[in-house]
PDB file of N, CA and C in Angstrom:
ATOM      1  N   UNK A   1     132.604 112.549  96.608  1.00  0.00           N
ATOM      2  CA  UNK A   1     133.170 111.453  95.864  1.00  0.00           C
ATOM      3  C   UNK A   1     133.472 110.312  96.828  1.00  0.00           C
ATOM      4  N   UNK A   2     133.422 108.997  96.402  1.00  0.00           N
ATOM      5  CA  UNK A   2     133.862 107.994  97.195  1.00  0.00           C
ATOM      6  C   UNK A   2     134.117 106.620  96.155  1.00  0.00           C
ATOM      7  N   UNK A   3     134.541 105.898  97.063  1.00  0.00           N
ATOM      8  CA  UNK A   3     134.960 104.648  96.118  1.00  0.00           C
ATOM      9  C   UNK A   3     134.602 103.270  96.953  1.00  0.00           C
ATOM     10  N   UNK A   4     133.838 102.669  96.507  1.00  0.00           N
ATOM     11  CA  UNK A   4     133.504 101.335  97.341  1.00  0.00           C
ATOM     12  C   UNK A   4     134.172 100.041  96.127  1.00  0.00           C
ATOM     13  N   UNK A   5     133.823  98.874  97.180  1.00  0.00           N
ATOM     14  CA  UNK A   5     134.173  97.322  96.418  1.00  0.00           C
ATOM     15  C   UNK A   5     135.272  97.125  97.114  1.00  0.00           C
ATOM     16  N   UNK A   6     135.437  95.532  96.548  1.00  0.00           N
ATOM     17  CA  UNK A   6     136.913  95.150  97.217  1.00  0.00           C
ATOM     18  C   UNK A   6     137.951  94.794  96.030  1.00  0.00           C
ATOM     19  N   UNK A   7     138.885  94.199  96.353  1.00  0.00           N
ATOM     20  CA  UNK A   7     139.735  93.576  95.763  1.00  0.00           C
ATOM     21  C   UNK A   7     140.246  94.444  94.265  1.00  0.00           C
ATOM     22  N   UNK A   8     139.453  94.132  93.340  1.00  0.00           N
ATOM     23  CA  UNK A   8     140.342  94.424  91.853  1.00  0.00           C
ATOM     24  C   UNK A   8     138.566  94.990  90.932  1.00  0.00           C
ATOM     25  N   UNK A   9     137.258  94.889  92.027  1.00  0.00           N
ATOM     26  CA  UNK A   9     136.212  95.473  91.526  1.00  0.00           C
ATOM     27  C   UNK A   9     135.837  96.470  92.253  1.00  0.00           C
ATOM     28  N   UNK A  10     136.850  97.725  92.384  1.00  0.00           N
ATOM     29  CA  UNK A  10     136.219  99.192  92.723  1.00  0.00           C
ATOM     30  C   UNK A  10     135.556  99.475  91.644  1.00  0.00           C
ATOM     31  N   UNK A  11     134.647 100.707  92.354  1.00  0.00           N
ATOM     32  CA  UNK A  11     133.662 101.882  91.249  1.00  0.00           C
ATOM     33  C   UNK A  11     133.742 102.840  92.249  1.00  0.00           C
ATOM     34  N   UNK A  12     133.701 104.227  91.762  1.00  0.00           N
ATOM     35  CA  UNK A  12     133.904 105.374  92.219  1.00  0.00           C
ATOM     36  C   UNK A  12     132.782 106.050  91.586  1.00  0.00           C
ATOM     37  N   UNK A  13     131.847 107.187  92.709  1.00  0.00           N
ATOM     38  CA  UNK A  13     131.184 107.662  92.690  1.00  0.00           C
ATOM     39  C   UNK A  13     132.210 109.286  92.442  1.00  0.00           C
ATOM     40  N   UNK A  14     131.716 109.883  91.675  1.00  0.00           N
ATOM     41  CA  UNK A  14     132.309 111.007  90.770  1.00  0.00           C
ATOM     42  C   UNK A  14     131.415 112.179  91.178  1.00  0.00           C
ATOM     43  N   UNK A  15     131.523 113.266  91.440  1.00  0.00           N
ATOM     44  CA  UNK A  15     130.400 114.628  90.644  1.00  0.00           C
ATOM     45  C   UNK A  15     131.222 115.565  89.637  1.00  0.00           C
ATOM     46  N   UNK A  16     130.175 115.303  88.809  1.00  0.00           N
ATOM     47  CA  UNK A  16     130.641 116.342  87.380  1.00  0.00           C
ATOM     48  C   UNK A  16     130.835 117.662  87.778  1.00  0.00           C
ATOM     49  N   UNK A  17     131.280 118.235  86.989  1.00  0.00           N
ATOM     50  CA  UNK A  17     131.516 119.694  87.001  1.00  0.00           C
ATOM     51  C   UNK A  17     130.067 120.458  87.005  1.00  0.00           C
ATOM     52  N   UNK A  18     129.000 119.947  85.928  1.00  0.00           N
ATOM     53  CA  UNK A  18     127.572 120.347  86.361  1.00  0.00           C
ATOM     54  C   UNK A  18     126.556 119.882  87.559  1.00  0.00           C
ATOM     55  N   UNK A  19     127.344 119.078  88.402  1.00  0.00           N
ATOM     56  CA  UNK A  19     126.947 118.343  89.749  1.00  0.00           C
ATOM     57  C   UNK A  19     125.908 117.583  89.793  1.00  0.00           C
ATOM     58  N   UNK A  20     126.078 116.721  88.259  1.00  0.00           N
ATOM     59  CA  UNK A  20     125.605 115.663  88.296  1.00  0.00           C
ATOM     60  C   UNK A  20     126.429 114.152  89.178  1.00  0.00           C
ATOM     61  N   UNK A  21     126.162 113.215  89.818  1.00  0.00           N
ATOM     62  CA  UNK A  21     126.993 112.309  89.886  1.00  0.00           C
ATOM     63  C   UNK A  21     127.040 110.954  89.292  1.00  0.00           C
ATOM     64  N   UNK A  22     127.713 110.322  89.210  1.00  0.00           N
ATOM     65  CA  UNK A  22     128.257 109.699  88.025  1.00  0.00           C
ATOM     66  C   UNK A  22     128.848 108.177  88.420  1.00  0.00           C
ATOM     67  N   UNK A  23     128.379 107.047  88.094  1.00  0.00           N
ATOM     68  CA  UNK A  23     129.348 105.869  89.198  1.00  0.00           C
ATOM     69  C   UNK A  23     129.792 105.181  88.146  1.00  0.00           C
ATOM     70  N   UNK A  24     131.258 104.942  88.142  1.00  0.00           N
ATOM     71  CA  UNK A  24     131.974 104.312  87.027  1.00  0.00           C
ATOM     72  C   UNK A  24     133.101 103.098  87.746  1.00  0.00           C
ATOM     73  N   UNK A  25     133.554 102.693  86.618  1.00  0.00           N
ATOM     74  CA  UNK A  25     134.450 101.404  86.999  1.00  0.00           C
ATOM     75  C   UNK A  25     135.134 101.433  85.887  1.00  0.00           C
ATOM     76  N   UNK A  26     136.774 100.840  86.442  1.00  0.00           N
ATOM     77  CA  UNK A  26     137.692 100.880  85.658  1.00  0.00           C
ATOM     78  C   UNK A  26     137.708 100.795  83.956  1.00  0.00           C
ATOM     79  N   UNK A  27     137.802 101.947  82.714  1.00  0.00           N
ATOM     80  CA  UNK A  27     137.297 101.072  81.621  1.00  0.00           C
ATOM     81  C   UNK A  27     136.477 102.662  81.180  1.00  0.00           C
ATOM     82  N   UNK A  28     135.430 102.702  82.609  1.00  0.00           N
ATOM     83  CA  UNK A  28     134.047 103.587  82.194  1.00  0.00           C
ATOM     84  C   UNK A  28     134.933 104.931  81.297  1.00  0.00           C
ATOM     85  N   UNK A  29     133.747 105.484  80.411  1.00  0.00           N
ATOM     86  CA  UNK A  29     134.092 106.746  79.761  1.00  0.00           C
ATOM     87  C   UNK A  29     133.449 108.011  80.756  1.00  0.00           C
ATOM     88  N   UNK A  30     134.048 109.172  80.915  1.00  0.00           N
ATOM     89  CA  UNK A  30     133.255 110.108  81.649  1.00  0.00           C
ATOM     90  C   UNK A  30     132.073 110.529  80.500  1.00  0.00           C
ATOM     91  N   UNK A  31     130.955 110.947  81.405  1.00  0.00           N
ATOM     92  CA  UNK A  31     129.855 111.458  80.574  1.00  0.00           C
ATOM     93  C   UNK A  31     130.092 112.642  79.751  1.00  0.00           C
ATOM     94  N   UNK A  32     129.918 112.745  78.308  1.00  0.00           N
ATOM     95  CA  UNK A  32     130.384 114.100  77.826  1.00  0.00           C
ATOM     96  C   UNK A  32     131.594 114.343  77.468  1.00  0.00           C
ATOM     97  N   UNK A  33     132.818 113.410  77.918  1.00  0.00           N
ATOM     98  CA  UNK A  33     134.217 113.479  77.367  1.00  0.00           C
ATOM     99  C   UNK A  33     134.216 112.187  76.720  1.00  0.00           C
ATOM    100  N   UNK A  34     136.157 112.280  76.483  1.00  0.00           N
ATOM    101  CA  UNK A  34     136.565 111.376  75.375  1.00  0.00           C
ATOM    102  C   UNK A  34     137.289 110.787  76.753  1.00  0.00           C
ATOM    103  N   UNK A  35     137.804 110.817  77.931  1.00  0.00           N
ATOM    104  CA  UNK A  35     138.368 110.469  79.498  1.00  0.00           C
ATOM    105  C   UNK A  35     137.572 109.211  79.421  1.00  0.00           C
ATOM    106  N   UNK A  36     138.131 108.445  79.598  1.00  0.00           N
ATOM    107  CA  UNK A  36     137.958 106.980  80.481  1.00  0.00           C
ATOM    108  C   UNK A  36     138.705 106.986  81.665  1.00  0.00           C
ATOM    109  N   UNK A  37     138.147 106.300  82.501  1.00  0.00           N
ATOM    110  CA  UNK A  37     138.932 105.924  83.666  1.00  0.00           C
ATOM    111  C   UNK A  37     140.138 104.714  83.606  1.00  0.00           C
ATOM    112  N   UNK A  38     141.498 104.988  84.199  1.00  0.00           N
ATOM    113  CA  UNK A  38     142.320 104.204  83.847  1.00  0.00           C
ATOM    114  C   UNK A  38     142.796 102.933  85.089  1.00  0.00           C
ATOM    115  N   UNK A  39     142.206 103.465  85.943  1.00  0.00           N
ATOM    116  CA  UNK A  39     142.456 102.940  87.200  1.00  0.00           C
ATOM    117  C   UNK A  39     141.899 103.458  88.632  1.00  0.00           C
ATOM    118  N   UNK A  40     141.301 102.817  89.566  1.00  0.00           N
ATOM    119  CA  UNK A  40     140.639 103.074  90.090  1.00  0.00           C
ATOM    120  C   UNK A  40     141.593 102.336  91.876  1.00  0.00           C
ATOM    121  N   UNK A  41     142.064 102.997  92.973  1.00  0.00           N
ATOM    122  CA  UNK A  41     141.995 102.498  93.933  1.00  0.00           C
ATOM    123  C   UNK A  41     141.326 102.897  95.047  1.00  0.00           C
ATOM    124  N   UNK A  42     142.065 102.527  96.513  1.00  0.00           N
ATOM    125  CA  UNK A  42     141.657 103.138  97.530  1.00  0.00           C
ATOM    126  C   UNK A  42     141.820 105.089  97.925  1.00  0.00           C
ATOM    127  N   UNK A  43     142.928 105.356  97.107  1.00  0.00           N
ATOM    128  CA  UNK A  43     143.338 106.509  97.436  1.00  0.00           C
ATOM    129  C   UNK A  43     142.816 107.730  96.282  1.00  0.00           C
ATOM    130  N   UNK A  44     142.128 106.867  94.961  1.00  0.00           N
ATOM    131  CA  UNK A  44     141.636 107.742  94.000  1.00  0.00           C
ATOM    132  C   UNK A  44     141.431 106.949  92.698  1.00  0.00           C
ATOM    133  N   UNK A  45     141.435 107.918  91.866  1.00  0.00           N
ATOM    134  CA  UNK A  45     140.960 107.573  90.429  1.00  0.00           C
ATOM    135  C   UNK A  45     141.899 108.197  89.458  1.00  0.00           C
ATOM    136  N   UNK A  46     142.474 106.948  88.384  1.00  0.00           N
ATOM    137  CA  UNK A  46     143.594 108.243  87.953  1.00  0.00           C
ATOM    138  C   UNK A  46     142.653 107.669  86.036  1.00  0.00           C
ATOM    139  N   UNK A  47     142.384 108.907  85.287  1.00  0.00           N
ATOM    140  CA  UNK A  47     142.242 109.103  84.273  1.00  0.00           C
ATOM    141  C   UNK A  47     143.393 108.948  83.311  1.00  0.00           C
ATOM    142  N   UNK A  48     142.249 108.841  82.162  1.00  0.00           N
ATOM    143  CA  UNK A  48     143.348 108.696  80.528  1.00  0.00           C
ATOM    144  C   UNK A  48     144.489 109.658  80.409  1.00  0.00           C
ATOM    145  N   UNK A  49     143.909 110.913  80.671  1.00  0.00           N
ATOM    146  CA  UNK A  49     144.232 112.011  80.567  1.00  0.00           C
ATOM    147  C   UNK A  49     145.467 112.327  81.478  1.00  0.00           C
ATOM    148  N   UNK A  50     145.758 111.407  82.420  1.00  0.00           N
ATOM    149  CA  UNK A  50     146.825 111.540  83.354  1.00  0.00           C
ATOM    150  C   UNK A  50     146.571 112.523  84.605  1.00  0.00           C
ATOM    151  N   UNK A  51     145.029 112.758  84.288  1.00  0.00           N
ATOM    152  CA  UNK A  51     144.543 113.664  86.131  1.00  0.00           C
ATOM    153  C   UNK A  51     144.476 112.431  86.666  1.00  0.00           C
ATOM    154  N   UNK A  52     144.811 112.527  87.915  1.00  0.00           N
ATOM    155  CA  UNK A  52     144.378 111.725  89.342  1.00  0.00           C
ATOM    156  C   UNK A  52     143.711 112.599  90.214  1.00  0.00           C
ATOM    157  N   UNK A  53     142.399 111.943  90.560  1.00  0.00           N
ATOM    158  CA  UNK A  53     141.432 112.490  91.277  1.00  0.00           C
ATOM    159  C   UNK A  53     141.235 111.807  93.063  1.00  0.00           C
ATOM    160  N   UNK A  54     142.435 112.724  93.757  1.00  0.00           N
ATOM    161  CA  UNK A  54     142.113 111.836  95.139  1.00  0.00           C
ATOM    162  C   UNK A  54     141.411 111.966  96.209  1.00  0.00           C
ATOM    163  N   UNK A  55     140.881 110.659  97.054  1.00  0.00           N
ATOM    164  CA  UNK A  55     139.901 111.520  98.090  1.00  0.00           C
ATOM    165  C   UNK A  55     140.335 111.555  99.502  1.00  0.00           C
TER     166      UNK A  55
END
């Protein structure tokens, strides 16, 4: 997983649980769920769902 861009336009590179990978931006829906991404920084990705995914 990683997260590039600057300022207030990150996207985070994801791998699914079937280890597909996945590049989304604040907004994006995960593939296959009802999860959008809620926020995206330097330290992670925190979902609808209230997981935070850090790297």
């Amino acid at each position: 997983m990683e997260i590039n861009g600057k300022d207030k336009r990150l996207h985070a590179v994801l791998r699914m649980a079937d280890g597909r990978q996945t590049s989304v931006t604040t907004g994006s829906q995960l593939p296959g769920t009802s999860v959008t991404v809620k926020s995206i920084s330097l330290s992670g990705v925190t979902l609808s769902d209230g997981t935070t995914l850090t790297f």
